[in-house]
Structures are given as C-alpha cells and as structure tokens.
N, C-alpha and C. Protein backbone atom coordinates (compact mmCIF):
# COMPACT_ATOMS: atom_id res chain seq x y z
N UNK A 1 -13.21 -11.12 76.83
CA UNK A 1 -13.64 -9.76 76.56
C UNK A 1 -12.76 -8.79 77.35
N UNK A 2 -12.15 -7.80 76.71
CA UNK A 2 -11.02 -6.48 77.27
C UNK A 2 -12.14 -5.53 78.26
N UNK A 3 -12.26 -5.56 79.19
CA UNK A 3 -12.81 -4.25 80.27
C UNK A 3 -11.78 -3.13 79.59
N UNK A 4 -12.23 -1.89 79.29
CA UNK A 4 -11.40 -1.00 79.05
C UNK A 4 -12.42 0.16 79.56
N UNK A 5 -13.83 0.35 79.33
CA UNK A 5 -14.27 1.14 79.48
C UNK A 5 -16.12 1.01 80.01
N UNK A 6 -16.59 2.21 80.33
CA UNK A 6 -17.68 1.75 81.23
C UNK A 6 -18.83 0.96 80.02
N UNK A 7 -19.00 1.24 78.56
CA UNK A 7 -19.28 0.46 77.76
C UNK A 7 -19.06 -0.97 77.49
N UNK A 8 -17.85 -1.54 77.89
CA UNK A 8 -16.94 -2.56 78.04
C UNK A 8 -17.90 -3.36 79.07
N UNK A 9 -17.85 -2.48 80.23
CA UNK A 9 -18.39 -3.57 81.50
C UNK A 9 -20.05 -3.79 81.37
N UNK A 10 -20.64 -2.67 80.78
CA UNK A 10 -22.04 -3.02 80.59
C UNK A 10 -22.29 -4.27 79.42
N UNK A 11 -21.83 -4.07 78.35
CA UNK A 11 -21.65 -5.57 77.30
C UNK A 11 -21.38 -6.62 78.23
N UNK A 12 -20.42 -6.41 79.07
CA UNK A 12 -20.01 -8.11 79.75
C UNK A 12 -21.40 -8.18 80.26
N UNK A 13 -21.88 -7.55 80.91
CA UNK A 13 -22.96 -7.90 82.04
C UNK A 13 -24.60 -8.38 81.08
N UNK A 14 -24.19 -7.29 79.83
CA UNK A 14 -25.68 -7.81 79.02
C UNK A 14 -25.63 -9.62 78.24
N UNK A 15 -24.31 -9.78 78.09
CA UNK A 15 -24.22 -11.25 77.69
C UNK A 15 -23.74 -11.71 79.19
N UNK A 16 -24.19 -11.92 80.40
CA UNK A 16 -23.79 -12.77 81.07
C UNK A 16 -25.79 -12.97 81.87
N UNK A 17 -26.33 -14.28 80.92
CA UNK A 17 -27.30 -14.50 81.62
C UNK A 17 -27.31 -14.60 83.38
N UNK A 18 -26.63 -15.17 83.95
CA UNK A 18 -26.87 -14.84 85.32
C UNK A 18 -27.34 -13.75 86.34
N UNK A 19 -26.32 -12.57 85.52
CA UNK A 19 -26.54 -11.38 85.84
C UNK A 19 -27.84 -10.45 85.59
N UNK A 20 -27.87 -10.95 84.42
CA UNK A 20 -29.32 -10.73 83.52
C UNK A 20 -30.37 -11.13 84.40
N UNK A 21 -30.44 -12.25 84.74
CA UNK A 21 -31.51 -12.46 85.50
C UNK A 21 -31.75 -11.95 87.06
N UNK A 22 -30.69 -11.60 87.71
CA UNK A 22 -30.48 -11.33 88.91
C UNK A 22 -31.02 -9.82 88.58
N UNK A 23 -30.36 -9.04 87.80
CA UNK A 23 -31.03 -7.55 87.50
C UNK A 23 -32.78 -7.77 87.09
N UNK A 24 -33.34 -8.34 86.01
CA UNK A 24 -34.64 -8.83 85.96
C UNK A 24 -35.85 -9.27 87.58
N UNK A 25 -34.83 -9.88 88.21
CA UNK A 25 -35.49 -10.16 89.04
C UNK A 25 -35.90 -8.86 89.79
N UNK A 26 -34.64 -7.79 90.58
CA UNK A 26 -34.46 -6.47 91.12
C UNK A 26 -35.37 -5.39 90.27
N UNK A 27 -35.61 -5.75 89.14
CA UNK A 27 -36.38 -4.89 88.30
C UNK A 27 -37.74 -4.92 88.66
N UNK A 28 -38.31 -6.12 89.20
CA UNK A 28 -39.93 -6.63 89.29
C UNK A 28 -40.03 -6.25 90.42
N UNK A 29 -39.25 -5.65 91.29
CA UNK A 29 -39.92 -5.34 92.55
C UNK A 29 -40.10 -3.50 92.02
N UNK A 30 -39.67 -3.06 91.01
CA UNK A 30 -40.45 -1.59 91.08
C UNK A 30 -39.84 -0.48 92.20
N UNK A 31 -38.59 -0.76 92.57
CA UNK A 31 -38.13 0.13 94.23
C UNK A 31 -37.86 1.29 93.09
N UNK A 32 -38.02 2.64 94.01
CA UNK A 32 -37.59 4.11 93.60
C UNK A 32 -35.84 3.81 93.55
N UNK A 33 -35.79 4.60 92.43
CA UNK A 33 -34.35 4.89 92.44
C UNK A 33 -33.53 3.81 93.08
N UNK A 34 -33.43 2.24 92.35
CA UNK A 34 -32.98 1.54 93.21
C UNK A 34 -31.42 1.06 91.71
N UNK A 35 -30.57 0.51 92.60
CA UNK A 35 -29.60 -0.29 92.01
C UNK A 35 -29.23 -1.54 92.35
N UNK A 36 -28.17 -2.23 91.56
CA UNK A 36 -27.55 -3.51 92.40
C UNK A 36 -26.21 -2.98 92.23
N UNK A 37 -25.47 -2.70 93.21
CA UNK A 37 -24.04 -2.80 93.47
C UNK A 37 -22.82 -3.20 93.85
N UNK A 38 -21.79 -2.42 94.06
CA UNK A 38 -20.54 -3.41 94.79
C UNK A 38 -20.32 -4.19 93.67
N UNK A 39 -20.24 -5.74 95.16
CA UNK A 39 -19.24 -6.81 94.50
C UNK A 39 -20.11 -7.19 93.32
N UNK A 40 -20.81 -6.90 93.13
CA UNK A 40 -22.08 -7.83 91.82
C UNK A 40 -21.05 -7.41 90.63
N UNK A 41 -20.73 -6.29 90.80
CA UNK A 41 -20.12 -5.59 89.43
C UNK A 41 -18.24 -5.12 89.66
N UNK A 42 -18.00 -5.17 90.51
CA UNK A 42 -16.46 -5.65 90.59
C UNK A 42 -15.92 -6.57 90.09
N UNK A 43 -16.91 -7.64 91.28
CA UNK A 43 -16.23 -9.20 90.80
C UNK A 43 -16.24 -9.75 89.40
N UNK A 44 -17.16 -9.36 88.91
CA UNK A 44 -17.21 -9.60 87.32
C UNK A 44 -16.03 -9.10 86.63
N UNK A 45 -15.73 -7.59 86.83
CA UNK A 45 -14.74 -7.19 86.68
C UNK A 45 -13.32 -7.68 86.58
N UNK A 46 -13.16 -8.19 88.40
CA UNK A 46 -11.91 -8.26 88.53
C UNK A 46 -12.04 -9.57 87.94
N UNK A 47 -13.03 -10.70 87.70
CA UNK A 47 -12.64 -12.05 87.68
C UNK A 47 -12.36 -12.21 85.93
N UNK A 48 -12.54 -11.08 84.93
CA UNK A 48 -12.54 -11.04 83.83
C UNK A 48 -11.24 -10.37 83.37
N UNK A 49 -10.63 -9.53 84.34
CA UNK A 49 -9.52 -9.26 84.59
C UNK A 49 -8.07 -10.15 84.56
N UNK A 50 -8.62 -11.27 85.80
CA UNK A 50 -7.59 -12.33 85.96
C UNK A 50 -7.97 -13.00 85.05
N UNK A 51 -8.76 -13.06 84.12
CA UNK A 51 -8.85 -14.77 83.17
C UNK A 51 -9.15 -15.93 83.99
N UNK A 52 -10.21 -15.55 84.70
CA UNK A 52 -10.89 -16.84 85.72
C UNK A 52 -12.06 -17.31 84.62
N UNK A 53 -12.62 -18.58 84.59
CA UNK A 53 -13.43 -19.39 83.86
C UNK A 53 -14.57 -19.43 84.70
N UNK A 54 -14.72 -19.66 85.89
CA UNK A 54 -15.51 -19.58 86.93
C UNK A 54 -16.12 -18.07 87.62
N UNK A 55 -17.19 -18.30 87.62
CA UNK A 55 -16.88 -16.67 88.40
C UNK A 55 -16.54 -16.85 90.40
N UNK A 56 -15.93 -15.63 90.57
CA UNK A 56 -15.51 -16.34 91.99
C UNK A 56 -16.99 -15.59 92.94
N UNK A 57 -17.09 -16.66 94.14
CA UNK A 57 -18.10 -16.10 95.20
C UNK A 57 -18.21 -14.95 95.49
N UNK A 58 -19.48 -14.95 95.41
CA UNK A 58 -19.77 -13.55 95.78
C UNK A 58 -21.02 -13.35 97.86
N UNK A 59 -20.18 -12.98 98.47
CA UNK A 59 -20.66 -12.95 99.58
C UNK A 59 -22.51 -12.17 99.67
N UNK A 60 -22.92 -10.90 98.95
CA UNK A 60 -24.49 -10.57 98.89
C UNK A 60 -24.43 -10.29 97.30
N UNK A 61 -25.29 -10.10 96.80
CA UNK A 61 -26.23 -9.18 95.92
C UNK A 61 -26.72 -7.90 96.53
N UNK A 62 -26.58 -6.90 96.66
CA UNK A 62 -26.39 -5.72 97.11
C UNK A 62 -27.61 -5.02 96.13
N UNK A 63 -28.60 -5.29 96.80
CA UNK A 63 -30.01 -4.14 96.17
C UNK A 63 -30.18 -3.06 96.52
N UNK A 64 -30.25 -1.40 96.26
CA UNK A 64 -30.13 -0.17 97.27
C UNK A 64 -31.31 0.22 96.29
N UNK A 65 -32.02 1.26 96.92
CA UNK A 65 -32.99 1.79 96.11
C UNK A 65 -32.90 3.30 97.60
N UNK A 66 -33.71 3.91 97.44
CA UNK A 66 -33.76 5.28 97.97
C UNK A 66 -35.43 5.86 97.88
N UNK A 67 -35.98 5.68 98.96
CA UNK A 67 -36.97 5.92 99.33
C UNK A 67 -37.24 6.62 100.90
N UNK A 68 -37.40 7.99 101.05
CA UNK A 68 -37.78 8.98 102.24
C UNK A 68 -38.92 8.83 103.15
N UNK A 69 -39.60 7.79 102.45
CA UNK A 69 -41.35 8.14 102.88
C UNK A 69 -41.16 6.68 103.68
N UNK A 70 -40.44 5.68 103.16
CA UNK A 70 -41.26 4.54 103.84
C UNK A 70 -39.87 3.85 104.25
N UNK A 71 -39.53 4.28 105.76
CA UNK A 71 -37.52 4.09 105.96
C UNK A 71 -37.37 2.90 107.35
N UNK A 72 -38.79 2.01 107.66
CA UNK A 72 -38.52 0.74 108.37
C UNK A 72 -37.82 -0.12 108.04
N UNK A 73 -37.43 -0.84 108.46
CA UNK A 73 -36.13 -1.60 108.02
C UNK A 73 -36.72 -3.03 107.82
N UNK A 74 -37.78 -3.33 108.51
CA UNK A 74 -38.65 -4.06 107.64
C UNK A 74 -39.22 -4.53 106.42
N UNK A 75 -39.53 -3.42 106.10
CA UNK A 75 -39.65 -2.55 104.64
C UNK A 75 -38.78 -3.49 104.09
N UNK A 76 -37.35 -3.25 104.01
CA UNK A 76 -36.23 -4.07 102.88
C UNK A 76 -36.29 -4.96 103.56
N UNK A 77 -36.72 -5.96 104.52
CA UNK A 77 -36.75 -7.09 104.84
C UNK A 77 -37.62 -7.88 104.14
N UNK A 78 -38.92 -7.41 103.94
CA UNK A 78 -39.89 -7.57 102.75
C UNK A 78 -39.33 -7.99 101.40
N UNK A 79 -38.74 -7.05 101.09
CA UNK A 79 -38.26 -6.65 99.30
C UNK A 79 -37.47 -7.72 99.56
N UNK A 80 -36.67 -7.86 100.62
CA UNK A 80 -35.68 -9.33 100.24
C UNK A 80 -36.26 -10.83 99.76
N UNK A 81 -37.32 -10.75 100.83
CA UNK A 81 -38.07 -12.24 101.04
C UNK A 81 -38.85 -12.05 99.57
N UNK A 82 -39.19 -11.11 99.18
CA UNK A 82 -40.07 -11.46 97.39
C UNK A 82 -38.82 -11.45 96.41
N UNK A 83 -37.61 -11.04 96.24
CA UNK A 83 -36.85 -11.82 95.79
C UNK A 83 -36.40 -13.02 95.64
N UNK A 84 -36.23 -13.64 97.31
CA UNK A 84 -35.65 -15.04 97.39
C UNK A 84 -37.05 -16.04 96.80
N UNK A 85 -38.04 -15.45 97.23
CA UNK A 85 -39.40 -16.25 95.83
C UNK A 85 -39.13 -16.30 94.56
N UNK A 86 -38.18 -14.92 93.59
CA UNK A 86 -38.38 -14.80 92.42
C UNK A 86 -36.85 -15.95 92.20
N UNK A 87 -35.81 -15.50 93.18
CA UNK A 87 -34.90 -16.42 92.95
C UNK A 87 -34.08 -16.82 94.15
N UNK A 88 -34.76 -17.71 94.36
CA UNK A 88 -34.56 -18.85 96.23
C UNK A 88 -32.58 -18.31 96.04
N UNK A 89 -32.42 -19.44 95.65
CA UNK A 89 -30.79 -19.43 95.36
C UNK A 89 -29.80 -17.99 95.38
N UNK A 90 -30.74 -17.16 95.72
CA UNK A 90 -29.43 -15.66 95.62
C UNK A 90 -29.45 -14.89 96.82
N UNK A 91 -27.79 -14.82 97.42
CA UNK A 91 -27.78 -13.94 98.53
C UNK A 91 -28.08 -12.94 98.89
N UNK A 92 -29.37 -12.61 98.72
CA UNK A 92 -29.66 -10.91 98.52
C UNK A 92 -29.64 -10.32 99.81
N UNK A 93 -29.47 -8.73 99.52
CA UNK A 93 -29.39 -8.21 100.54
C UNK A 93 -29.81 -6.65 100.00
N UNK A 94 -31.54 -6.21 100.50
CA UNK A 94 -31.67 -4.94 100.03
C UNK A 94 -31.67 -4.33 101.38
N UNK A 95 -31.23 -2.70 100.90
CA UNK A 95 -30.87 -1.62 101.83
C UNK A 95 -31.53 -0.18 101.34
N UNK A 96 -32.46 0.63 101.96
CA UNK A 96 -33.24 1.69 101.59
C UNK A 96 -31.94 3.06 101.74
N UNK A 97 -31.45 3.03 100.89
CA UNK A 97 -29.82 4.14 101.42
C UNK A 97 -30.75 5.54 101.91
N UNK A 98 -32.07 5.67 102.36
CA UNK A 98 -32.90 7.18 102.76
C UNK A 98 -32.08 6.90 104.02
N UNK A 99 -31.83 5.74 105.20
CA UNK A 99 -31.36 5.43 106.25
C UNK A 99 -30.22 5.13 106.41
N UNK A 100 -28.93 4.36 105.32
CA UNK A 100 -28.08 3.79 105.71
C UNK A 100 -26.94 5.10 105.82
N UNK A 101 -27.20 6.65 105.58
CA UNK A 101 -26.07 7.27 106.44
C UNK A 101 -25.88 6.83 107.70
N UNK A 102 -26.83 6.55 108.77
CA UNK A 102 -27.08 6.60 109.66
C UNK A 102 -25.34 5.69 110.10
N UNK A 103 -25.36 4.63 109.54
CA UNK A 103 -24.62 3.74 109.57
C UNK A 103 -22.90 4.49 109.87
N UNK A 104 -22.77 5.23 109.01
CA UNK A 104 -21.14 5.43 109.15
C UNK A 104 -21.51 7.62 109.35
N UNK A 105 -22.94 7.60 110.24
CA UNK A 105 -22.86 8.92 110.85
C UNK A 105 -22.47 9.65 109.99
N UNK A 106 -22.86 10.23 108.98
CA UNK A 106 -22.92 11.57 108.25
C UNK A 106 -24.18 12.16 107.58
N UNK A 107 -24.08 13.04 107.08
CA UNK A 107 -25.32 13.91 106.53
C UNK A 107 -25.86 12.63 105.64
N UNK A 108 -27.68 12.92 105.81
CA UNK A 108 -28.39 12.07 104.79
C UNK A 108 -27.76 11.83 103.05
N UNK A 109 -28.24 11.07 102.95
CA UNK A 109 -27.93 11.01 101.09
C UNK A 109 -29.12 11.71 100.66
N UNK A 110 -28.50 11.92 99.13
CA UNK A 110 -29.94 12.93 98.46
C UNK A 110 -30.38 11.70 97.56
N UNK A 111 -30.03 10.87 97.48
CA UNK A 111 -30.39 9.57 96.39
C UNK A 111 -29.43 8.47 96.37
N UNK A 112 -29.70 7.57 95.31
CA UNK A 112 -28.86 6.40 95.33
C UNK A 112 -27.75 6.41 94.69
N UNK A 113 -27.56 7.37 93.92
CA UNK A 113 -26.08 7.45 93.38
C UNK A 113 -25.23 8.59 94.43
N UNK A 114 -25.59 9.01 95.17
CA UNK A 114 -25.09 9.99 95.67
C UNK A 114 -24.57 8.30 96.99
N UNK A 115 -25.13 8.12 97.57
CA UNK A 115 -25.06 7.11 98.18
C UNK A 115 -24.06 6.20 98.10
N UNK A 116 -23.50 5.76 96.31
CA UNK A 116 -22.48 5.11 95.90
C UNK A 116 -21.52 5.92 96.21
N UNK A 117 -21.58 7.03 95.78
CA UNK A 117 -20.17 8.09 95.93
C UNK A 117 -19.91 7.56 97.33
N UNK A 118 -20.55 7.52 98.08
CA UNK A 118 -19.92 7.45 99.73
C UNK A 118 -19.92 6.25 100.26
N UNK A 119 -19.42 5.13 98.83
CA UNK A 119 -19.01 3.55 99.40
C UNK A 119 -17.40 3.82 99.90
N UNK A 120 -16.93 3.16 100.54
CA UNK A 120 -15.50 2.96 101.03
C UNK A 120 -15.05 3.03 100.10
N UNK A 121 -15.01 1.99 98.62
CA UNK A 121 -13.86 2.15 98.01
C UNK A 121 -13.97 2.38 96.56
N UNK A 122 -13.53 3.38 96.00
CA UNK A 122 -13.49 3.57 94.14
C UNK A 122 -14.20 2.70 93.38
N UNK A 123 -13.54 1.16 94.26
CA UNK A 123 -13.52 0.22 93.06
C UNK A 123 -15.05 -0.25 93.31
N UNK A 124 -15.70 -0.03 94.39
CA UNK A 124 -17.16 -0.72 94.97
C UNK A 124 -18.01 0.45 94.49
N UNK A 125 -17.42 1.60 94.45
CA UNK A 125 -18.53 2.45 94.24
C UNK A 125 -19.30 2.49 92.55
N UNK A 126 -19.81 1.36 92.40
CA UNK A 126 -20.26 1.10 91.39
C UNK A 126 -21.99 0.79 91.65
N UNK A 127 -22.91 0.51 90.41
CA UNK A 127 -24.02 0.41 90.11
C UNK A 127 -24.78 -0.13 88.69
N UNK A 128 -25.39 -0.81 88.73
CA UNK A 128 -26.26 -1.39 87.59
C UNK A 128 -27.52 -1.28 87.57
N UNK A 129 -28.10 -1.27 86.73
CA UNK A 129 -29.87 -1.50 86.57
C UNK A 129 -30.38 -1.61 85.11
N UNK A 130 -31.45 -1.73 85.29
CA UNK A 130 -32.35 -1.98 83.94
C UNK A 130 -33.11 -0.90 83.93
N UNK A 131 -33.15 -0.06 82.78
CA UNK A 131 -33.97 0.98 82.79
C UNK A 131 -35.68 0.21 82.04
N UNK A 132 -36.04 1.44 81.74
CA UNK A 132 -37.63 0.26 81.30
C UNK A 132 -37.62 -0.08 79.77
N UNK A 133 -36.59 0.00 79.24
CA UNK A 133 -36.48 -1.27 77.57
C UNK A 133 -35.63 -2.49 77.79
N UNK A 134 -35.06 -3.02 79.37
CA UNK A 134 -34.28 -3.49 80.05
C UNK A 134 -33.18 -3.51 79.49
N UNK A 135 -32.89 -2.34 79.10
CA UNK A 135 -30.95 -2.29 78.58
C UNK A 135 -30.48 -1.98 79.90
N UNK A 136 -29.05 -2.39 80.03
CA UNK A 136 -28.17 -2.09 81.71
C UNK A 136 -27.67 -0.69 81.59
N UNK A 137 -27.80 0.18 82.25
CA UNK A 137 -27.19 1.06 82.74
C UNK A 137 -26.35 1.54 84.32
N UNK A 138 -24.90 2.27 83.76
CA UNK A 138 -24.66 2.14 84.62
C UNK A 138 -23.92 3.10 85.18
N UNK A 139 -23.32 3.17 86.76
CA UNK A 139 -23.35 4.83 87.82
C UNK A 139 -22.15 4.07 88.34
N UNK A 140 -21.01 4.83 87.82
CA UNK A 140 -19.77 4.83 88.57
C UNK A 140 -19.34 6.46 88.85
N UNK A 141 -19.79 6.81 90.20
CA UNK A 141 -19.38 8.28 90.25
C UNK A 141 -17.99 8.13 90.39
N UNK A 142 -17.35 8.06 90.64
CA UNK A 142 -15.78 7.94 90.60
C UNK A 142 -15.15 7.63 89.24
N UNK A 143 -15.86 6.86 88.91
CA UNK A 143 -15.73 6.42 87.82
C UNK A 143 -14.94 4.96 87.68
N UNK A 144 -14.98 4.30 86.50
CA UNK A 144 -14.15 3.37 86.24
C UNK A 144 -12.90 2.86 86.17
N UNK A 145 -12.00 3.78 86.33
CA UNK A 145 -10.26 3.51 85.99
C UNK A 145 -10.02 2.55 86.97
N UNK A 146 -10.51 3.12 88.43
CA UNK A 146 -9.57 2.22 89.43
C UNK A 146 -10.23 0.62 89.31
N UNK A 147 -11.29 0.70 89.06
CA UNK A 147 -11.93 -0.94 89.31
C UNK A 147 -11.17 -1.67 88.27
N UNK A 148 -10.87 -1.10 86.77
CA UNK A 148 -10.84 -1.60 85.67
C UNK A 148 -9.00 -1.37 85.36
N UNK A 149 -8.43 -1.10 86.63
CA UNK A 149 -6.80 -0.88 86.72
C UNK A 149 -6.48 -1.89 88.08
N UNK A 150 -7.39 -2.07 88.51
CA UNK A 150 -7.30 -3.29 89.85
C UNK A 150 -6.80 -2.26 90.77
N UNK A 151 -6.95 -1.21 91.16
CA UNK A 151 -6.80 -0.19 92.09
C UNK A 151 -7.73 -0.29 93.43
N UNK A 152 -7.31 -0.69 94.50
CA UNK A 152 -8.56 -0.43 95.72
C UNK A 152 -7.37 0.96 96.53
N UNK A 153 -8.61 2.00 96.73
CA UNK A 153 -8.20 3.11 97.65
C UNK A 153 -9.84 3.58 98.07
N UNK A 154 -9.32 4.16 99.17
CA UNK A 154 -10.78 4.98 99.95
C UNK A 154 -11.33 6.14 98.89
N UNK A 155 -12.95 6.13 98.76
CA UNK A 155 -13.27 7.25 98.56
C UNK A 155 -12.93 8.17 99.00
N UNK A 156 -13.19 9.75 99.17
CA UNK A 156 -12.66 10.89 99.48
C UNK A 156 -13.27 10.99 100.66
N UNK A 157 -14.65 10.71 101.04
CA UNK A 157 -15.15 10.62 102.37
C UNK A 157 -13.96 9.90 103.05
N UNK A 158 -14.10 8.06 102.58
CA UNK A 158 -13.38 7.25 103.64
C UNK A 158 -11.89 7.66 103.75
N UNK A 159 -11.78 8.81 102.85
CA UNK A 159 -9.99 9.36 103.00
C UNK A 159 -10.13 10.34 103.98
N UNK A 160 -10.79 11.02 103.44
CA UNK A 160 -10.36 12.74 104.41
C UNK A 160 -10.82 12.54 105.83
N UNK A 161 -11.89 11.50 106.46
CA UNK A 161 -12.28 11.10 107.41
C UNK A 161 -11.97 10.33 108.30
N UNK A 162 -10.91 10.81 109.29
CA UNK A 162 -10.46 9.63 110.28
C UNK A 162 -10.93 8.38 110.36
N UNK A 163 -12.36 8.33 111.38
CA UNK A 163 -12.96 7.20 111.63
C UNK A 163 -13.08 6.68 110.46
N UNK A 164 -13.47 7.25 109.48
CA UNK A 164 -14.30 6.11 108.55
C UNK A 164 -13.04 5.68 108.03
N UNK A 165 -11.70 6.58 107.80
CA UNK A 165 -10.33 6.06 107.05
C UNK A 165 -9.94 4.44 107.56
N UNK A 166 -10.16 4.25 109.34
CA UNK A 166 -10.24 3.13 109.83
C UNK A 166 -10.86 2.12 109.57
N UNK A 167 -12.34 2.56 109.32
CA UNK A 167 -13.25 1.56 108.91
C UNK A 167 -12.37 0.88 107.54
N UNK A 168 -12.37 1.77 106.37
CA UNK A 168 -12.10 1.27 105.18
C UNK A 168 -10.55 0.56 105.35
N UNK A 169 -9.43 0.70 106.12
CA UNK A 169 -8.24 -0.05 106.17
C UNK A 169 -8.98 -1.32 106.86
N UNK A 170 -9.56 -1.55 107.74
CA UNK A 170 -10.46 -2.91 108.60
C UNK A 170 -11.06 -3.49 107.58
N UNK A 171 -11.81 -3.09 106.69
CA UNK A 171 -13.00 -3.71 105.76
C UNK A 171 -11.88 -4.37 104.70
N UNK A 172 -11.08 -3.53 103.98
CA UNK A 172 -9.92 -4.31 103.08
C UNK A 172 -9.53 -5.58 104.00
N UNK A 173 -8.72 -5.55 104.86
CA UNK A 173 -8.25 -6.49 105.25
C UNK A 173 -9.15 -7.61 105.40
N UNK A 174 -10.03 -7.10 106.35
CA UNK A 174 -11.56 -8.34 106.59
C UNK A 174 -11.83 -8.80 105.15
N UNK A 175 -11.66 -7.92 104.27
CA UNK A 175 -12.22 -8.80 102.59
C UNK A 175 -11.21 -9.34 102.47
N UNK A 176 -9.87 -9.33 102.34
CA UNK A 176 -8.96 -10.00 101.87
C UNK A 176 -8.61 -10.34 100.63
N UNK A 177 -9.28 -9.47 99.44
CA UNK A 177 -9.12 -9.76 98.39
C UNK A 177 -8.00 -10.22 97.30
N UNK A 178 -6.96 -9.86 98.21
CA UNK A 178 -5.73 -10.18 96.94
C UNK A 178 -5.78 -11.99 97.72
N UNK A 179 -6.72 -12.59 97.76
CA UNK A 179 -6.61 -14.02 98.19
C UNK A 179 -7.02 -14.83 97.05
N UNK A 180 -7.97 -13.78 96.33
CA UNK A 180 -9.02 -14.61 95.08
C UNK A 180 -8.19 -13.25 93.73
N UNK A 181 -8.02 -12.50 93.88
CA UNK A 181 -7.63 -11.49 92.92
C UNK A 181 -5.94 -10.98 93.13
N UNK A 182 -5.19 -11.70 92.93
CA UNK A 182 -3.21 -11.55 92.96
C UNK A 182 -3.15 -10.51 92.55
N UNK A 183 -3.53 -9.69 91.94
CA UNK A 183 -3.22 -8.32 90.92
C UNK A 183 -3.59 -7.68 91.37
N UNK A 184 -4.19 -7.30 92.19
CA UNK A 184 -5.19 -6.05 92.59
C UNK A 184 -4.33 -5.52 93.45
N UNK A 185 -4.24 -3.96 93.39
CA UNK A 185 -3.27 -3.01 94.14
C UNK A 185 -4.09 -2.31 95.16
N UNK A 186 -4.07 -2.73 96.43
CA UNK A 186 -4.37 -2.26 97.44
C UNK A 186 -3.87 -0.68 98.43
N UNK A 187 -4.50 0.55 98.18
CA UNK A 187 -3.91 1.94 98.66
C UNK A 187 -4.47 2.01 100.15
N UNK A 188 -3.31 1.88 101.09
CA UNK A 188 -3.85 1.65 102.63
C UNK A 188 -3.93 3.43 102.30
C-alpha cells in the first residue's frame, strides 16, 4: 500500500487488525480527549515505507488523553493496568498531557492535540483514535509530508528553543533510527 496521504495512513491502520485492536482496547477506557501516538503511527509508516514484511519493535504504545480535573499520576497508572487486563501483551504507556508540560517546562497545553504540536519531532507529532462509529481518525498538526517523506526535524518549539533543541538532537541519537529505517533523513 503507497502512504501518500493522511487518507493513505488511516486505510493502512483500518486493515491492520493489530492496530485495530490496540485502538479498541484505548477506546474502552472512555479517557477525555485521549489519543494513541508517536511511534504507534510512524512505525507503521516508516516500516511500509521500507517494504518490511514484519512490523519492526515498537518500544510503548503511547496513550495521551487530557484531563484538568483529575492530574495524579496515579490516575494513568490505573488506566495502564486496565489495559494490560484488556491486552496483557502490550507495552502501554498512558500520560494525562493536563501535566506532561511540566516535563520539558513550558506553558500548560490547552488539549491533546495541542500537546502533539509540542512533540520533538514532525514525524512523531502524530495521533489516532476511534471516534464513536469506530472509524480511525486522525491529528497530524504539522502535518504529514515529513513522516510520509522520511524527514525527522524538531518541531518549532524543539527548534526555536535552546534547551529543548538539545533535548531533541539527544533523543534522535538515543533512538537511533536510521538502524531499523536506512532512508530516513535526519535534520540535526
């Protein structure tokens, strides 16, 4: 199947039962304004990209949802453990983004897509979900070109921002991606 466009990547994901079920599962917990992001929907990407048969590892499942009222960190410690019930076998990892500015110190988020905008990189700042007829929809504020051109560069935060510019040159390298993905054009 050709990735060409954000239509393109939602079809891959509606015929790829795995995914299907991993979103199904994220759906039954009911979180406000929640997504699955990142690598869930890159790697698909890039691995459909290279003509891999396998899909390659994926280090979490990345659950974000956005909730003000209830911001213990417990809280998503919860939502994790009734996942790994719905499906033992998956690396999940949910995060309430009302708190995770906190993380790289800047102004609160106003929601969960606002939240993506301010991932490190173009190609991560992606999102999926099931709305309630469970068709996938999906939130690339940046949009699609760079993920779907094998482009990694900093968002405009992780650009115009010293510290965080650091963070995002550290985090590339620590991923190491051109190890599993040869093609992918890396913008220090």
């Amino acid at each position: 199947m050709e990735l060409k466009s954000e239509n393109d990547i939602v079809k891959s994901i509606e015929t790829d039962a795995w995914m299907m079920d991993i979103l199904k599962a994220a759906s039954q917990l009911n979180l406000p304004d929640w997504w699955i992001c990142a690598g869930f929907i890159r790697s698909k990407i890039w691995d459909a990209l290279h003509g891999f048969d396998e899909r390659s590892p994926i280090e979490d499942i990345d659950v974000i949802y956005f909730n003000e009222i209830e911001m213990d960190e417990e809280v998503e410690k919860s939502y994790q453990q009734k996942l790994l019930e719905i499906l033992p076998n998956i690396p999940w990892s949910v995060k309430n983004q009302a708190r995770m500015h906190i993380v790289n110190d800047i102004k609160p988020y106003t929601c969960s897509i606002d939240a993506i905008s301010k991932f490190p990189e173009t190609a991560t700042a992606i999102g999926v979900k099931l709305d309630s007829n469970y068709q996938v929809v999906l939130t690339a504020p940046h949009g699609v070109t760079d993920v779907i051109n094998l482009h990694v560069k900093p968002t405009n935060l992780f650009l115009e921002n010293e510290k965080l510019h650091a963070v995002y040159r550290e985090r590339v390298i620590r991923k190491n991606w051109t190890s599993t993905w040869k093609e992918i054009k890396i913008n220090f």
